[in-house]
Protein backbone atom coordinates (compact mmCIF):
# COMPACT_ATOMS: atom_id res chain seq x y z
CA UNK A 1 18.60 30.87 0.12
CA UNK A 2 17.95 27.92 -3.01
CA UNK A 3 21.35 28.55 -4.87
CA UNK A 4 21.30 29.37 -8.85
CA UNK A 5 20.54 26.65 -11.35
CA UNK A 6 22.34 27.21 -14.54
CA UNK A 7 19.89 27.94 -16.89
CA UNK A 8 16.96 28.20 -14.92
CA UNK A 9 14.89 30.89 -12.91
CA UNK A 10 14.46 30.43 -9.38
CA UNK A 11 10.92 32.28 -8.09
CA UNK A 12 10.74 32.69 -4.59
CA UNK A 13 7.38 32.26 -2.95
CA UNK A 14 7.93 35.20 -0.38
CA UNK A 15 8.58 37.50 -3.41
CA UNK A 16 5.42 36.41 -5.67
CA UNK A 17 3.12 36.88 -1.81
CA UNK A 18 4.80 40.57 -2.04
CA UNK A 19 2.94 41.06 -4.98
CA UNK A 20 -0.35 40.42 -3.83
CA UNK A 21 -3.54 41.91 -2.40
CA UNK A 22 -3.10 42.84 1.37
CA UNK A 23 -6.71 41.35 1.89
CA UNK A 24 -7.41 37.97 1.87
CA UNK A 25 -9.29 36.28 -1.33
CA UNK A 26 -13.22 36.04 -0.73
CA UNK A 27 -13.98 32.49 -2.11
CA UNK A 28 -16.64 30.30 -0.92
CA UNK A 29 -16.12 26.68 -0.84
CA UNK A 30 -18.37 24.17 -1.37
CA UNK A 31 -17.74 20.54 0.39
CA UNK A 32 -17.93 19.27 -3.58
CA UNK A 33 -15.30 21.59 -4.93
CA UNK A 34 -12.03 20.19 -5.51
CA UNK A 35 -9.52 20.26 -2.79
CA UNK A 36 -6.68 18.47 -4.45
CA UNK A 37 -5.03 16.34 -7.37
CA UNK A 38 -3.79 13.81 -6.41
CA UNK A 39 -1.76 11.07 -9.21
CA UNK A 40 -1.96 7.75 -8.64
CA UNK A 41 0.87 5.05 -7.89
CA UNK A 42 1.39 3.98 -11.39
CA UNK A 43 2.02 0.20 -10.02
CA UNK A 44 0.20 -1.44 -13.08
CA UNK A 45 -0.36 1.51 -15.49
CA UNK A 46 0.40 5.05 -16.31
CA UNK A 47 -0.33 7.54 -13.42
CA UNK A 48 -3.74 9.29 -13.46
CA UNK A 49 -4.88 12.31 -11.60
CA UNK A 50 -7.54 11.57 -9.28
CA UNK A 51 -9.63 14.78 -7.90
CA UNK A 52 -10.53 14.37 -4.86
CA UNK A 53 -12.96 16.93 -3.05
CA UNK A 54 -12.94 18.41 0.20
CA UNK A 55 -15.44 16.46 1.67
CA UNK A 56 -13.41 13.70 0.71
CA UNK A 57 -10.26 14.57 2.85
CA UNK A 58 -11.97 15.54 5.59
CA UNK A 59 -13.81 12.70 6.18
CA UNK A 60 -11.39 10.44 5.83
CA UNK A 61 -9.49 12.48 8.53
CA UNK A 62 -12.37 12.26 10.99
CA UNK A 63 -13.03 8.27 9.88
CA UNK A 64 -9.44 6.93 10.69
CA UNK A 65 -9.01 9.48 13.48
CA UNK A 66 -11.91 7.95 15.45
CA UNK A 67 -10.96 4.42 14.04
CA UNK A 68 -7.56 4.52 16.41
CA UNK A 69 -8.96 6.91 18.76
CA UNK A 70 -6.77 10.00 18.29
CA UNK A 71 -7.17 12.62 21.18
CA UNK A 72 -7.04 16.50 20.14
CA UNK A 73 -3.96 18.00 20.99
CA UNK A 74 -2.32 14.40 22.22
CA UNK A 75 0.08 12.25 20.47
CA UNK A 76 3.39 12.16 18.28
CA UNK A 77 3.01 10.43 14.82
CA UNK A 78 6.18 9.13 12.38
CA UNK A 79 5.72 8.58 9.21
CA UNK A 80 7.74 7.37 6.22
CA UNK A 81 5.46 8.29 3.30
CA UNK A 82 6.77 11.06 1.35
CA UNK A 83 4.24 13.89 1.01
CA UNK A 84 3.46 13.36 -2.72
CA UNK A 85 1.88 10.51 -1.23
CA UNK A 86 -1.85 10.37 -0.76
CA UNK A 87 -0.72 8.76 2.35
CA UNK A 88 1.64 10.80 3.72
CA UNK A 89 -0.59 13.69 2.88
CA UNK A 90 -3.27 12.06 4.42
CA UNK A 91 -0.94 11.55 7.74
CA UNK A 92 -0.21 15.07 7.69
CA UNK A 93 -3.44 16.07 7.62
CA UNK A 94 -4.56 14.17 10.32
CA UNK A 95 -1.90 15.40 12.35
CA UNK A 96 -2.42 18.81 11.92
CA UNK A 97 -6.36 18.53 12.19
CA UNK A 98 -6.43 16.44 16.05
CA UNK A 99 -3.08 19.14 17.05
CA UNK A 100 -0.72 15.99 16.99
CA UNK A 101 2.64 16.61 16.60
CA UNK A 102 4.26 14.63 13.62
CA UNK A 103 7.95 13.97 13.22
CA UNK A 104 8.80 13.97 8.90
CA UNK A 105 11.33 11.59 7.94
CA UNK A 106 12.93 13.14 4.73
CA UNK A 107 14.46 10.39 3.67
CA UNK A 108 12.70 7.01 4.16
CA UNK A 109 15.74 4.86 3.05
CA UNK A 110 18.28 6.12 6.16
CA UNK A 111 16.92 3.74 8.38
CA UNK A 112 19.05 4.92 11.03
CA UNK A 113 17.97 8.36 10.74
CA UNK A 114 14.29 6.74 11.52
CA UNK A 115 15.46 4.40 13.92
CA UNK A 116 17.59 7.73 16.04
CA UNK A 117 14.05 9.37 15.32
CA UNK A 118 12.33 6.52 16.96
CA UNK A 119 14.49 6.74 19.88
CA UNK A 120 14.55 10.59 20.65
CA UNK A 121 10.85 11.33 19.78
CA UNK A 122 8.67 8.20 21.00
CA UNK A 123 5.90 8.63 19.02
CA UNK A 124 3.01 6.45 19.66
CA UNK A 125 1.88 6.05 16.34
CA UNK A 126 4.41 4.89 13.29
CA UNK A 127 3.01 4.94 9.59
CA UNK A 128 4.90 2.72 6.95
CA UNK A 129 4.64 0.39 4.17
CA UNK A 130 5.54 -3.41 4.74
CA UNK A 131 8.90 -3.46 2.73
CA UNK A 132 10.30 -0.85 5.06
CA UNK A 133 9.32 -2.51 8.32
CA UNK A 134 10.90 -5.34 7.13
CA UNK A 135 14.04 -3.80 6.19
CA UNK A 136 13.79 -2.12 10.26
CA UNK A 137 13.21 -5.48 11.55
CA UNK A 138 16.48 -6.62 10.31
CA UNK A 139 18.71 -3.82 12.27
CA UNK A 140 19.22 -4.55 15.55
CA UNK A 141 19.19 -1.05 16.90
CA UNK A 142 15.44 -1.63 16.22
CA UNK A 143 14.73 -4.55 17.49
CA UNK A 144 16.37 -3.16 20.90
CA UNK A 145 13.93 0.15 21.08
CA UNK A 146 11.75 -0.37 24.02
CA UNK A 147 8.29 0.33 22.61
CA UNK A 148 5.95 0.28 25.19
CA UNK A 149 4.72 3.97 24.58
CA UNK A 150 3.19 2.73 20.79
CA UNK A 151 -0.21 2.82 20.67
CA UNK A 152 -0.30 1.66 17.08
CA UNK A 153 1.66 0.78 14.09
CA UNK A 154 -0.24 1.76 10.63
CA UNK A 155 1.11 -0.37 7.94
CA UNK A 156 -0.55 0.10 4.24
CA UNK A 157 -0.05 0.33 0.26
CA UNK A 158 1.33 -3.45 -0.26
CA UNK A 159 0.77 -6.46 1.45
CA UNK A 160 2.40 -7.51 4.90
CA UNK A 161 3.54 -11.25 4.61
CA UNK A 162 2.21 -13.19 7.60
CA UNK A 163 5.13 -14.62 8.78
CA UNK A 164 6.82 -10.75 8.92
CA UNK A 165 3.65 -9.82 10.97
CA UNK A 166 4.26 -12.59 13.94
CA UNK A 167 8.15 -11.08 13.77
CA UNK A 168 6.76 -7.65 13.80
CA UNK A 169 4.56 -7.99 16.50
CA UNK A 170 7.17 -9.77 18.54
CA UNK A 171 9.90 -6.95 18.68
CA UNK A 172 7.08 -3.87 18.66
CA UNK A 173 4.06 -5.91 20.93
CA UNK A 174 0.72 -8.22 20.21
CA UNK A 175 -2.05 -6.52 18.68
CA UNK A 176 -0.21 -2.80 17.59
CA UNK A 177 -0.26 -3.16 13.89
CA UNK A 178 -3.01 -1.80 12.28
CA UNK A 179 -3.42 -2.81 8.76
CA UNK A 180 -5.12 -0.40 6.02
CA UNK A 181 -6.12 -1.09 2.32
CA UNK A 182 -7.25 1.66 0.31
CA UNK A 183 -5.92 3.55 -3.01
CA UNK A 184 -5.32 6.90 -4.08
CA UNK A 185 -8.69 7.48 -5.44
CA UNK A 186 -10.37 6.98 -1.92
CA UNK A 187 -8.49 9.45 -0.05
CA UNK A 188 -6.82 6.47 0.40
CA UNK A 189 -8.02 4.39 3.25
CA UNK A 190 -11.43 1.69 2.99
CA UNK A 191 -10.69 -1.21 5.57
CA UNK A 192 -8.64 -1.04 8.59
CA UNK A 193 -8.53 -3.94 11.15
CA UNK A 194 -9.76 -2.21 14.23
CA UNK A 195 -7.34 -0.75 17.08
CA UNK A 196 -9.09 -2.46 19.92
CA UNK A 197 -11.10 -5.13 18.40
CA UNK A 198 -10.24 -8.59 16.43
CA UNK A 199 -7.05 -8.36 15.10
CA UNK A 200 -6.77 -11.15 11.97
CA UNK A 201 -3.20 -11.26 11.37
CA UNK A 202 -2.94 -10.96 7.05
CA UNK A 203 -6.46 -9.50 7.02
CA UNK A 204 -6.60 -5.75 6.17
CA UNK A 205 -9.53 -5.46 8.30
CA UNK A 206 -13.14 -4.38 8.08
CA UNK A 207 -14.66 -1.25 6.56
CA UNK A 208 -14.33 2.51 8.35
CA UNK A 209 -17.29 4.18 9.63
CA UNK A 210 -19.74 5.29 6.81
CA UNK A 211 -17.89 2.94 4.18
CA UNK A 212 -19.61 0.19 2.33
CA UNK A 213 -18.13 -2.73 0.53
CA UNK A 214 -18.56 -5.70 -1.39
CA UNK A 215 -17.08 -8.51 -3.16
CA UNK A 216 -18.28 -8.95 -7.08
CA UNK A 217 -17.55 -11.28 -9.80
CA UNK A 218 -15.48 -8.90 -12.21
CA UNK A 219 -17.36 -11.04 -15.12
CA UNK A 220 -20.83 -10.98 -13.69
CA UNK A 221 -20.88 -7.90 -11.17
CA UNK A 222 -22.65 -10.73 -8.95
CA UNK A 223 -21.66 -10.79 -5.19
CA UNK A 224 -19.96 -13.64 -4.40
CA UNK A 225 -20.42 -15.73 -1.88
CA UNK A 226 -18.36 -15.56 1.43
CA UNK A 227 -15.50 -17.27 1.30
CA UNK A 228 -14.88 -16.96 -2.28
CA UNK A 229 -12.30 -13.97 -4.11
CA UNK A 230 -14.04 -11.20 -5.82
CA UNK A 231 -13.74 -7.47 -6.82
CA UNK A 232 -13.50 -5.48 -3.90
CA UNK A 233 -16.03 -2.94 -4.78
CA UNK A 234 -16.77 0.24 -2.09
CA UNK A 235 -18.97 3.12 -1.41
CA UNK A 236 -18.01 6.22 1.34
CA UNK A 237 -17.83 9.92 1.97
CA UNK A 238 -14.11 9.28 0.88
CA UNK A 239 -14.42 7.73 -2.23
CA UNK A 240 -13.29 10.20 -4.97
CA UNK A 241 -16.85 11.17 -6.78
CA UNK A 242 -15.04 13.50 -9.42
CA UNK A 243 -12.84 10.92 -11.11
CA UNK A 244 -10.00 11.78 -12.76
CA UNK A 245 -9.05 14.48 -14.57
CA UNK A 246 -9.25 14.44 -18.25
CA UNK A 247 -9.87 10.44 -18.38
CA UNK A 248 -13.67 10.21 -18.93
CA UNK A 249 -13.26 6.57 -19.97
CA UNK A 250 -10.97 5.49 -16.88
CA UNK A 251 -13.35 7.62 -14.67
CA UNK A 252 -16.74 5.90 -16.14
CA UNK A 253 -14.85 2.30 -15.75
CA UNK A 254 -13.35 2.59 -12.28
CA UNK A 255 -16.98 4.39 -10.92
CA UNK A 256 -20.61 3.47 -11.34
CA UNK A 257 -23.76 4.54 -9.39
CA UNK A 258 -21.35 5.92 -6.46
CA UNK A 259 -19.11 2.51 -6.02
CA UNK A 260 -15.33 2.67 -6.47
CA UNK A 261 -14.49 -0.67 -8.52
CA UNK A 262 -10.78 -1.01 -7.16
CA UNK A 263 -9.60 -3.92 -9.25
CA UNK A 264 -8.30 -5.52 -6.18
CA UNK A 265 -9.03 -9.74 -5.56
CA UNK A 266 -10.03 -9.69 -2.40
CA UNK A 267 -11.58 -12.62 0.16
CA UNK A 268 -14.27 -12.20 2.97
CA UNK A 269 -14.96 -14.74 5.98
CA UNK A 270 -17.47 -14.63 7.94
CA UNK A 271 -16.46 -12.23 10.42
CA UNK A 272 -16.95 -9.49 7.46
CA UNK A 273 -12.92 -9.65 7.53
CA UNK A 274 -11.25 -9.15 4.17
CA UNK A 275 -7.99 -9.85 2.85
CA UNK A 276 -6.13 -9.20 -0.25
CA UNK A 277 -5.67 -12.00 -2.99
CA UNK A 278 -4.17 -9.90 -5.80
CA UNK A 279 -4.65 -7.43 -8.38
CA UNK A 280 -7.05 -7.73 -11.27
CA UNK A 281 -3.98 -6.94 -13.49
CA UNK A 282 -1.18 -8.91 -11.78
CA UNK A 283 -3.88 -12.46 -11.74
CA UNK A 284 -1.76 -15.03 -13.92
CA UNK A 285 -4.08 -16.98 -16.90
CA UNK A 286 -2.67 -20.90 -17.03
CA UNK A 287 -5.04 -22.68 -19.92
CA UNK A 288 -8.04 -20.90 -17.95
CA UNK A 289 -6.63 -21.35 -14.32
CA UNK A 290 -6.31 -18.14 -12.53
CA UNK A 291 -3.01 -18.06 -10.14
CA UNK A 292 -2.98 -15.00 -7.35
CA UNK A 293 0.30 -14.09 -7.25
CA UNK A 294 0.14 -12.79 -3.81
CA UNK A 295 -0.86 -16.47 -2.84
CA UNK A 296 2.68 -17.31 -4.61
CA UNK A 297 4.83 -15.24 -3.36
CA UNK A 298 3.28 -15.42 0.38
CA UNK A 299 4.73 -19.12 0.66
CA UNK A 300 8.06 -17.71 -0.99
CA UNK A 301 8.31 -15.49 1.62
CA UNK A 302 8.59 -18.16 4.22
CA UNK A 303 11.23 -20.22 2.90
CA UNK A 304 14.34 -19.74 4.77
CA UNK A 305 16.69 -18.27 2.31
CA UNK A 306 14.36 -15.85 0.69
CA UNK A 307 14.04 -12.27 1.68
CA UNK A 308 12.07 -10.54 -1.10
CA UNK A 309 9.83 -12.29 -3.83
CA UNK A 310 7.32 -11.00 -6.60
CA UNK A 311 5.60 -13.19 -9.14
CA UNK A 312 4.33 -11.99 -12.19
CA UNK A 313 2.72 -13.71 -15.40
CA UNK A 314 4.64 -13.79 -18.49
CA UNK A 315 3.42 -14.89 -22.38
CA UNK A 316 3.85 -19.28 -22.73
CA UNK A 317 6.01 -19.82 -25.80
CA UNK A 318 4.42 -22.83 -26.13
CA UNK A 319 0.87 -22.04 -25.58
CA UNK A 320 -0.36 -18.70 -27.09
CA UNK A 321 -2.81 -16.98 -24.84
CA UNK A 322 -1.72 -18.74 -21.78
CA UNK A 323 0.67 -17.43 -19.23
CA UNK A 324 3.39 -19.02 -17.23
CA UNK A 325 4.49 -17.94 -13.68
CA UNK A 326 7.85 -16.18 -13.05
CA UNK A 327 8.97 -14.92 -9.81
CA UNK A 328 11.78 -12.21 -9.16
CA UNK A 329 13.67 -13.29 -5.88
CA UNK A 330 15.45 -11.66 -3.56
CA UNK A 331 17.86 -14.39 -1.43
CA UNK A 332 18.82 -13.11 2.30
CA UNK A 333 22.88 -12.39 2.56
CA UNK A 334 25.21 -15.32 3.23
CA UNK A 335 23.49 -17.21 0.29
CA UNK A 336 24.29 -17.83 -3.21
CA UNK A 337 22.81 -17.58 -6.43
CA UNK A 338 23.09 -20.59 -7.89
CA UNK A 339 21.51 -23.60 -10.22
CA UNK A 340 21.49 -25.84 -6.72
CA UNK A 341 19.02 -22.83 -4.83
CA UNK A 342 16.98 -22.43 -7.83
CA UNK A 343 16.22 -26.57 -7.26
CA UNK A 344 16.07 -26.12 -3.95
CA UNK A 345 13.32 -23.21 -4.06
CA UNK A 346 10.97 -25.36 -7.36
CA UNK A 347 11.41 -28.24 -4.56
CA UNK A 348 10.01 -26.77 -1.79
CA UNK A 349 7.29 -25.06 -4.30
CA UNK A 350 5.83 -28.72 -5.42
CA UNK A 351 5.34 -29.60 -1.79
CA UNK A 352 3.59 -26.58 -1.08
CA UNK A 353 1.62 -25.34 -3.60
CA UNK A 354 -0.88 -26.95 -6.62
CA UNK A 355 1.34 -28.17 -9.85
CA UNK A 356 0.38 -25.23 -11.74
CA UNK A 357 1.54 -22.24 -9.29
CA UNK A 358 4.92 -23.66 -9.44
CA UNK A 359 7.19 -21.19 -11.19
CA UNK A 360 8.27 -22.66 -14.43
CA UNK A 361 11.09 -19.40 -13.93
CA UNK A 362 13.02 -18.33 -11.07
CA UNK A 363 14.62 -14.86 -11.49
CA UNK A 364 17.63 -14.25 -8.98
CA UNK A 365 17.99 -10.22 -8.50
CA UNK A 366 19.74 -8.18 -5.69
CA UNK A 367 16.84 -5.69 -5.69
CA UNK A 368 13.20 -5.79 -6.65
CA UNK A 369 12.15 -2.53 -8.56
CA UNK A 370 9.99 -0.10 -6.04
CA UNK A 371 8.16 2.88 -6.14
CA UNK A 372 9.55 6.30 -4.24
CA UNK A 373 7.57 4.88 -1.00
CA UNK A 374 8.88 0.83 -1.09
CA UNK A 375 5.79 -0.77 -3.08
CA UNK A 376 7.38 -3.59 -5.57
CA UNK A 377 6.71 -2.51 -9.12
CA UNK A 378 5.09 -5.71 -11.01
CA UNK A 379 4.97 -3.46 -14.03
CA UNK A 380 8.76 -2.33 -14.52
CA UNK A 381 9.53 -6.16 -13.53
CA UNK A 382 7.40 -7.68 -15.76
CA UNK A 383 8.98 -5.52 -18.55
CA UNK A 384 12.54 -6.22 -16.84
CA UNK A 385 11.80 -10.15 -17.18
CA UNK A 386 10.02 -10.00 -20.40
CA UNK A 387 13.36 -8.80 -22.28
């Protein structure tokens, strides 16, 4: 029994179903009513509550379930995403809906926990964000799991640094990870790279069944041409088609005429691959260059003594209404924060990088701020960095 909180009622749910009608509600249910609210991530702005519909979730269950081949009544799933998450509830749902069994991991930061759940369970499907494979792939209990029963390893919600990938795919096996893109407001998957076709490691594939998507100029609404970084704009049985609640404006701005503008950067080659630049909001403005931060903090991710980096744009004392990039770094243990890294780090930037995606500010931390389910929060660091 929940144990009494001082001041506070406790309601049990058994109790409140004793007071109810022995027959079941008679409600019909049409595939446009809503099914949920679900609020978004809050990464670059407050939270909004996106309504998404029936048809929406079950769509997207029957999309990604045929996308890695799910067999009814077959299979063990793990995930990490809490259930407040459109992805773990996603993940739950598919479970439930192709009779999968699906071990919950109630606390995603006890890796051990996950890794003893690993070990006991098998599952051949694992669903995570990037950040917390990464913090696996450092424990060596992990690294040791013999993982030839997974099928697949769903990784989504922030970008998966190349370099991590060719680790990744070296302890768990070539050609496992799956990576997603998608957003709470599309129920949340778009683009997947395919289970058994190309895989393109850094590319977060092509679009699921039924889904349609483009790549616009954000000042034109143009389509760019392949090759070039754009708006990732999409259409699909799971994109959200009641917006959000009580935000007319942010509903009217984020759809028109059935697309989802996402206010993600994203590339396209010519495979009809795409791959994540930035976001709209986290682009840095130099005198009229744009810098992708992702681009940035990519090549600080494969210098030696860096284990975590995020670059964000910050106001130019000397230049009103340009920017200057800062990045927040993380350094792996055994190495010290000092004036002599910080040199070391602008070095190796200037050899790799144009002059003005250098950072002209280097931020040592011992932790990047993250949301509940391990995505980097540009928006609490920016305000950290700006003080």
């Amino acid at each position: 029994p929940v144990p009494p909180v001082p001041g506070k009622e406790v309601i049990r749910f058994m109790d409140i179903l004793k007071t109810m009608p022995s027959t079941p509600v008679q409600e019909s249910i049409g595939v446009s009513a809503p099914c949920l609210m679900q609020y978004t991530g809050g990464t670059t702005g407050p939270s909004k509550g996106a309504v998404l519909t029936h048809r929406n979730m079950v769509c997207q269950v029957t999309q990604f379930g045929e996308w890695v081949d799910l067999k009814m009544g077959q299979g063990t799933i793990l995930s990490a995403f809490p259930l407040f998450h459109q992805a773990g509830l996603f993940i739950g749902m598919l479970a439930m809906a192709y009779g999968c069994t699906q071990i919950a991991i109630p606390n995603p930061r006890d890796l051990d926990f996950i890794i003893a759940a690993i070990k006991k369970h098998k599952p051949n499907a694992i669903g995570n964000v990037p950040t917390l494979f990464m913090e696996l792939m450092k424990k060596e209990a992990f690294r040791k799991l013999d993982f030839s029963w997974l099928e697949w390893c769903g990784s989504g919600a922030a970008p998966f640094p190349p370099e991590y990938i060719r680790e990744f795919e070296n302890i768990v096996g070539k050609g496992k990870l799956v990576e997603v893109c998608g957003m709470t407001e599309t129920s949340p998957i778009t683009t997947a790279l395919p289970l058994y076709g190309m895989k393109v490691p850094g590319s977060v594939g092509i679009p699921l069944p039924d889904t349609e998507a483009k790549l616009v100029d954000p000042e034109t609404g143009l389509i760019v041409p392949v090759g070039e970084p754009g708006e990732f704009v999409a259409k699909g049985p799971q994109v959200f088609t009641i917006g959000y609640h009580n935000k007319p404006e942010e509903t009217a701005n984020t759809l028109k005429d059935g697309w989802i503008y996402t206010g993600d950067i994203c590339q396209m080659d010519e495979n009809g691959y795409f791959y994540v630049v930035d976001r709209m909001k986290d682009m840095v403005n130099i005198s009229g260059f744009k810098v992708f931060t992702r681009q940035v903090d990519d090549v600080l991710m494969e210098h030696p003594d860096i284990d975590m980096a995020a670059t964000i744009g910050l106001p130019d004392p000397a230049r009103p209404g340009s920017e200057i990039v800062v990045s927040a770094i993380v350094l792996k243990p055994g190495h010290e924060k000092s004036e002599v890294m910080r040199e070391r780090i602008d070095q190796y930037m200037k050899e790799k990088v144009a002059p003005y995606k250098v950072p002209k500010r280097i931020e040592f931390m011992d932790e990047l701020p993250k949301s509940a389910v391990g995505k980097i929060l540009k928006r609490e660091l920016r305000a950290m960095l700006s003080k």
